[in-house]
N, C-alpha and C. Protein backbone atom coordinates (compact mmCIF):
# COMPACT_ATOMS: atom_id res chain seq x y z
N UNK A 1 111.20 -45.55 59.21
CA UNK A 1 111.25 -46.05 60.57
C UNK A 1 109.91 -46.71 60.88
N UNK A 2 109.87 -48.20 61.14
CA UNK A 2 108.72 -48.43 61.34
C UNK A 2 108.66 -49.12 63.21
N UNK A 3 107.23 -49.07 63.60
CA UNK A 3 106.75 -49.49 65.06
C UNK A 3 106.50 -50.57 65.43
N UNK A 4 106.17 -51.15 66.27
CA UNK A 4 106.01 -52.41 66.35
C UNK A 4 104.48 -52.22 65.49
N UNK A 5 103.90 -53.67 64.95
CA UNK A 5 103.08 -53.87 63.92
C UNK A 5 103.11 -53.22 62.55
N UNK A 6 104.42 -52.75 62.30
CA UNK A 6 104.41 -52.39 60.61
C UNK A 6 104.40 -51.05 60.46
N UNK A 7 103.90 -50.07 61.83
CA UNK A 7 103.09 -49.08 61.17
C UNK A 7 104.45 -47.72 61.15
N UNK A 8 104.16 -46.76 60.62
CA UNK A 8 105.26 -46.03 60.14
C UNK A 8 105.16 -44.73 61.70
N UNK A 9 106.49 -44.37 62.16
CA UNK A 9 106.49 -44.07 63.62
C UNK A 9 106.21 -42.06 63.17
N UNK A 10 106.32 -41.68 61.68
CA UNK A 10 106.90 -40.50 61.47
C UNK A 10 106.14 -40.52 60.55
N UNK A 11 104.58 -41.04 60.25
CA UNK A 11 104.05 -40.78 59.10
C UNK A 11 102.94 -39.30 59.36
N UNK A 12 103.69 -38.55 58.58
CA UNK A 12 103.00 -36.75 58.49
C UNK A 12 102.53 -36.68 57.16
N UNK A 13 102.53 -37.73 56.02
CA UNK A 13 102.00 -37.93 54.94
C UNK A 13 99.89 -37.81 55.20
N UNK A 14 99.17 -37.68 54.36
CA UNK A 14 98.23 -37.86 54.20
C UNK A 14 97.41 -39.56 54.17
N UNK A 15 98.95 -40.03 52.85
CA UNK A 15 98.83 -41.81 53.05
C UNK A 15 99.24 -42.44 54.54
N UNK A 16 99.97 -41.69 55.21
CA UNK A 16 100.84 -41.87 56.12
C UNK A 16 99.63 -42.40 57.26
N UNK A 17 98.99 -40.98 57.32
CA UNK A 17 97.80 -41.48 57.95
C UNK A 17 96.77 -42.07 58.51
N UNK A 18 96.57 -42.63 56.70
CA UNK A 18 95.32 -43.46 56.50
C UNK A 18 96.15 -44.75 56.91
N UNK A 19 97.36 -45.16 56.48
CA UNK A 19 98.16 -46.49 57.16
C UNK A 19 98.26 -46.79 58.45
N UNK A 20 98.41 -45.76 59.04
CA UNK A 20 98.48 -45.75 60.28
C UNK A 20 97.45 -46.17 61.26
N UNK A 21 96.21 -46.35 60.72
CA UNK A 21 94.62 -46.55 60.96
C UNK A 21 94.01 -47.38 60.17
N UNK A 22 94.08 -48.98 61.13
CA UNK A 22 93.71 -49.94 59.79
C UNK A 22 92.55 -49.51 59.31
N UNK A 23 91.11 -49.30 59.81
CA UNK A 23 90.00 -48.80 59.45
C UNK A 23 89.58 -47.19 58.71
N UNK A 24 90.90 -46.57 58.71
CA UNK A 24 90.75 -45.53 58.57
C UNK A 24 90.00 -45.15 56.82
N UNK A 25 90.27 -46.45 55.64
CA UNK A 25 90.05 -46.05 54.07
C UNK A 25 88.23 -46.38 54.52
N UNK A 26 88.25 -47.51 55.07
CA UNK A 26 86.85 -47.75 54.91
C UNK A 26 85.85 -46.54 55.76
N UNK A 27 86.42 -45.79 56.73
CA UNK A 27 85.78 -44.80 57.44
C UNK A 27 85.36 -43.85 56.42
N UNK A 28 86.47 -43.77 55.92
CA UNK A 28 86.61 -42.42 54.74
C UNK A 28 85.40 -42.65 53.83
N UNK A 29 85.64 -43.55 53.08
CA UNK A 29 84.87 -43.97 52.68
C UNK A 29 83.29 -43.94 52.24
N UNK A 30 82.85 -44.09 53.61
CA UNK A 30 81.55 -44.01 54.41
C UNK A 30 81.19 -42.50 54.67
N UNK A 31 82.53 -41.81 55.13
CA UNK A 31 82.06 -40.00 55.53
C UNK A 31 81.88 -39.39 53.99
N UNK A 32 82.38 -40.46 52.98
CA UNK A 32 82.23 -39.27 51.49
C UNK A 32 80.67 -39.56 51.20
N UNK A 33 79.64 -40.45 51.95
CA UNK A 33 78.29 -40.86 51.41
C UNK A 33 77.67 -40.23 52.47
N UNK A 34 78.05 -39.79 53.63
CA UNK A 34 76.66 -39.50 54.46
C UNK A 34 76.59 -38.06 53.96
N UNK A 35 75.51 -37.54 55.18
CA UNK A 35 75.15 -36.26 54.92
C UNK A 35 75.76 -35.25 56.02
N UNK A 36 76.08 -34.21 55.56
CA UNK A 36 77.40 -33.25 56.07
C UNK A 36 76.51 -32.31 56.72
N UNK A 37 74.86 -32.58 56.68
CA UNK A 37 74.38 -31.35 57.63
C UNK A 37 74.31 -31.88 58.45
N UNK A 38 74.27 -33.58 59.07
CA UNK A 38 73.81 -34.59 59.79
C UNK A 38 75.18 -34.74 61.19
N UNK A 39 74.46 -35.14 61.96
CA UNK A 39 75.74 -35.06 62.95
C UNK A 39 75.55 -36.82 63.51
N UNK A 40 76.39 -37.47 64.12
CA UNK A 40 76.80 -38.85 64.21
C UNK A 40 77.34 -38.82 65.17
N UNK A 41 76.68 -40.23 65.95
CA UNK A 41 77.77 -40.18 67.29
C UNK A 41 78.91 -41.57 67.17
N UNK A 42 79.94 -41.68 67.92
CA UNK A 42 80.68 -42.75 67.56
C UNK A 42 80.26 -44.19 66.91
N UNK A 43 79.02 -44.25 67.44
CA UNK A 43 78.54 -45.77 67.51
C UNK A 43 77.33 -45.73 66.52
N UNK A 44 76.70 -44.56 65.59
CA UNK A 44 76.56 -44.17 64.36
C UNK A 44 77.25 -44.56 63.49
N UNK A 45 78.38 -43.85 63.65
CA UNK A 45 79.57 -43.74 62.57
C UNK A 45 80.28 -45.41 62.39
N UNK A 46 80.61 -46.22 63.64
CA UNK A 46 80.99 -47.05 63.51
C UNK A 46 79.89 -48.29 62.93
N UNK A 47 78.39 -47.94 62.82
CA UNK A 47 77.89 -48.76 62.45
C UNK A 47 77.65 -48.93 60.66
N UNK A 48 77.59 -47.43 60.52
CA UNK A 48 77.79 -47.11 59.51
C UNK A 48 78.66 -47.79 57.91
N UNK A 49 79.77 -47.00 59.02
CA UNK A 49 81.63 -48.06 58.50
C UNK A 49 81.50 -49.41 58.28
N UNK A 50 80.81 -50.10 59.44
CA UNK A 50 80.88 -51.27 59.28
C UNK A 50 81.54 -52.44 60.08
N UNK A 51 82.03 -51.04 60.76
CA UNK A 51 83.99 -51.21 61.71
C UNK A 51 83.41 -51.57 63.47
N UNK A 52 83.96 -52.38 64.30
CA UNK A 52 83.54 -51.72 65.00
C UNK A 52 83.81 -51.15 66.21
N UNK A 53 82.76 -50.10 67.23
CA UNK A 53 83.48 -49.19 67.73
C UNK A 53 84.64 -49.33 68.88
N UNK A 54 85.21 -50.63 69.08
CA UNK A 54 86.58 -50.51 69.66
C UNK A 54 87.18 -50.49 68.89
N UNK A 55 87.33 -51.12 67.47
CA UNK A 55 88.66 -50.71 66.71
C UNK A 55 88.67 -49.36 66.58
N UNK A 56 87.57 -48.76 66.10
CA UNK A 56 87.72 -47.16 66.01
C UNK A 56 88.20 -46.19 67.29
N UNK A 57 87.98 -46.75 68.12
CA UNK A 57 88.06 -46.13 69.67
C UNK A 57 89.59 -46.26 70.23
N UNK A 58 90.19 -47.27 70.33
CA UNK A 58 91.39 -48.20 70.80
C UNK A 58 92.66 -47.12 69.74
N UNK A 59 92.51 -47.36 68.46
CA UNK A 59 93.39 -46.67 66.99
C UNK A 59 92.96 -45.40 67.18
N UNK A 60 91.66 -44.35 67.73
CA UNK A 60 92.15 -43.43 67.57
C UNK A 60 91.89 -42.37 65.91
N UNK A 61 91.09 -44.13 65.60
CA UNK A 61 90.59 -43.60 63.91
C UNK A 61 90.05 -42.33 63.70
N UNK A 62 88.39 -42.15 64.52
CA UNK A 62 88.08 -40.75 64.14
C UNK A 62 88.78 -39.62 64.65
N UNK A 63 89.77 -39.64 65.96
CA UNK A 63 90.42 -38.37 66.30
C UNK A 63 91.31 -37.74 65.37
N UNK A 64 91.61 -39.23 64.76
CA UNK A 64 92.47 -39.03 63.60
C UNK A 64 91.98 -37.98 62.49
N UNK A 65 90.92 -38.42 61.95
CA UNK A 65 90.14 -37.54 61.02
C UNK A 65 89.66 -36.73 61.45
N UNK A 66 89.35 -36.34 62.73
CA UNK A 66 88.97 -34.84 63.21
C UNK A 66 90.25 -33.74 62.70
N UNK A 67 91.92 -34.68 63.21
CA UNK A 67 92.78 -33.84 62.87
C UNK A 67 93.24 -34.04 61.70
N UNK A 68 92.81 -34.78 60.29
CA UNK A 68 93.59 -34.09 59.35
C UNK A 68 92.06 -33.54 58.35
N UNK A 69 91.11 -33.26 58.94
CA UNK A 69 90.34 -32.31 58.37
C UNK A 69 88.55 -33.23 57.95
N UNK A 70 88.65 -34.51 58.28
CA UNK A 70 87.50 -34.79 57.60
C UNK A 70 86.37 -34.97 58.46
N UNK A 71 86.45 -34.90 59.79
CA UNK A 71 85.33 -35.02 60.51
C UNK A 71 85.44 -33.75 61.38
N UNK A 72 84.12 -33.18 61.44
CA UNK A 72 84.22 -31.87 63.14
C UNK A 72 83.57 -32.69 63.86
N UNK A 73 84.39 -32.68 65.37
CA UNK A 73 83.69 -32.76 66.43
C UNK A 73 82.82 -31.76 67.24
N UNK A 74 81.77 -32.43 67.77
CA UNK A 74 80.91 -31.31 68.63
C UNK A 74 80.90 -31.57 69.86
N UNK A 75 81.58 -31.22 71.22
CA UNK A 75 81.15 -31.39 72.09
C UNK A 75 80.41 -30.62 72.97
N UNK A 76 79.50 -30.91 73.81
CA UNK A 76 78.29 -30.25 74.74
C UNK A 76 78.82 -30.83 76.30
N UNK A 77 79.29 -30.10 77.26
CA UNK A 77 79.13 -30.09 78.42
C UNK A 77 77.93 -31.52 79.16
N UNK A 78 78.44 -32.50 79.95
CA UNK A 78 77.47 -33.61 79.68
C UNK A 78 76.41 -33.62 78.73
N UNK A 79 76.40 -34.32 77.67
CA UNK A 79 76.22 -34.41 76.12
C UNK A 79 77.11 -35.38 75.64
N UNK A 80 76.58 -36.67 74.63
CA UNK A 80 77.58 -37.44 74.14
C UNK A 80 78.25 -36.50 73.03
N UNK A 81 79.28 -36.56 72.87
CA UNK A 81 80.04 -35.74 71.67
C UNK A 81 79.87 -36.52 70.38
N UNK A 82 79.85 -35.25 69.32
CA UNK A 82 79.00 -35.90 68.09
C UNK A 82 80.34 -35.49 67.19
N UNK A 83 79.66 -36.27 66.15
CA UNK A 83 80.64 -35.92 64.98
C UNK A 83 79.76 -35.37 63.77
N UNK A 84 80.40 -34.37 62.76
CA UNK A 84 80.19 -34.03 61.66
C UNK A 84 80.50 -34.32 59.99
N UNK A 85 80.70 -34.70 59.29
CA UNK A 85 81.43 -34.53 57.55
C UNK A 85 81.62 -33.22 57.49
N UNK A 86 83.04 -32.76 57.65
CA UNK A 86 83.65 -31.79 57.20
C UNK A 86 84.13 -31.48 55.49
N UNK A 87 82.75 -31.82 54.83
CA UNK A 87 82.64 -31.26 53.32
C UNK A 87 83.00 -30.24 52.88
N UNK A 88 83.98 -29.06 53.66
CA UNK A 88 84.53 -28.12 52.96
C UNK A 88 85.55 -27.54 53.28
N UNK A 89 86.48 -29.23 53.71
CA UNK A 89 87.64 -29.14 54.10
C UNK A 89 88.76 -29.52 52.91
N UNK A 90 89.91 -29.45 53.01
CA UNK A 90 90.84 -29.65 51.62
C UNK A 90 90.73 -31.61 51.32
N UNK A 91 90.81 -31.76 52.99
CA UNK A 91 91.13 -33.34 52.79
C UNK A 91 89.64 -33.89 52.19
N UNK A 92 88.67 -33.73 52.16
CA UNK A 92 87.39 -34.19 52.25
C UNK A 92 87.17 -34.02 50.40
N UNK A 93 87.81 -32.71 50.20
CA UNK A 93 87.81 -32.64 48.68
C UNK A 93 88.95 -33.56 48.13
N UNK A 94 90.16 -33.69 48.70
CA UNK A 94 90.93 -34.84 48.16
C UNK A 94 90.07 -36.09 48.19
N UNK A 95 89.11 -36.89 48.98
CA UNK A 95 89.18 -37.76 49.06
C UNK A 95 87.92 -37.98 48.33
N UNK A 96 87.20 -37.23 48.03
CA UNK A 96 86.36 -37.07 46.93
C UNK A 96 86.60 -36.98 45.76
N UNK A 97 87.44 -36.36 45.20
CA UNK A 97 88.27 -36.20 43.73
C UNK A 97 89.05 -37.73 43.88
N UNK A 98 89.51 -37.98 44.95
CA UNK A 98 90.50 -39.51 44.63
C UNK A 98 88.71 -40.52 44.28
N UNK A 99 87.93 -40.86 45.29
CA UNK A 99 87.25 -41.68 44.82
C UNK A 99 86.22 -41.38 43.50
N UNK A 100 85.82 -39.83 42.97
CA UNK A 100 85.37 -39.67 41.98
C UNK A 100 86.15 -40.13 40.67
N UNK A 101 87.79 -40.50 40.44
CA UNK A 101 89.04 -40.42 39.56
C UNK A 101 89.30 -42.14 39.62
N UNK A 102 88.69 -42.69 40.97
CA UNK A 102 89.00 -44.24 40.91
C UNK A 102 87.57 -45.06 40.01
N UNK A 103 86.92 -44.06 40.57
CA UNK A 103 85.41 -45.04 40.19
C UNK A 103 85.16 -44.63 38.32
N UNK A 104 85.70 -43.49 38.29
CA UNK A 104 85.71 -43.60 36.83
C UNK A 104 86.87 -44.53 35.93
N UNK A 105 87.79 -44.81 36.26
CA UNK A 105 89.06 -45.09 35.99
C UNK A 105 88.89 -46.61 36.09
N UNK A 106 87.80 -47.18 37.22
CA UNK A 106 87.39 -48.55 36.96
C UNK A 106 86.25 -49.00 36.12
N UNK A 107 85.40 -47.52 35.42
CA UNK A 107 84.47 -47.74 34.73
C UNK A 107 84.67 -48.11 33.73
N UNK A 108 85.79 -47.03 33.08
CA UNK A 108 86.35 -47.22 31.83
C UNK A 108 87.15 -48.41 31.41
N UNK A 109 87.74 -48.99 32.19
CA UNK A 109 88.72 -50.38 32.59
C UNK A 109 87.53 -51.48 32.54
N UNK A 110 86.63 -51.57 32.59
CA UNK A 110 85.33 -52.63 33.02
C UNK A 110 84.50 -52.87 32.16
């Protein structure tokens, strides 16, 4: 079943996800290189990415990854709310084993 612009209305997949969020591979991306003791605020993160922060804001990108495991949010009572790398979450290890399995897989190919 798809939505208006392509996107899938029932995606509970992991890929499902990341489709669902044009910016969402390149976010990922970016959270497998920073540092996971370090905390980031939207406009960090989006500078980071590369992306910027209305597409991330508008899509919903990082709430996204708060909920399927790769970013913690921090919020403080007036305080901008920060974000974290959730490095010892399942998804964060998937997406580390996927880009550790691609980058070798293009080494060997190259």
């Amino acid at each position: 079943m798809l939505e208006k612009g392509g996107q899938r209305a029932d995606s509970d997949t992991g890929w499902g996800h990341v489709a669902n969020h044009d910016k969402a591979a390149t976010v990922i991306d970016t959270l497998l290189r920073l540092d996971a003791d370090e905390t980031y605020t939207k406009t960090a993160l989006s500078e980071a990415a590369g992306v910027p922060l209305k597409t991330l804001y508008l899509d919903g990108t990082l709430e996204e990854l708060v909920t399927v495991g790769l970013l913690e949010k921090h919020e403080a009572e007036g305080e901008e709310t920060v974000f974290s790398v959730d490095d010892g979450s399942a998804a964060f290890d998937a997406a580390k084993a996927f880009d550790t399995a691609a980058t070798a897989s293009g080494e060997a190919d190259g």
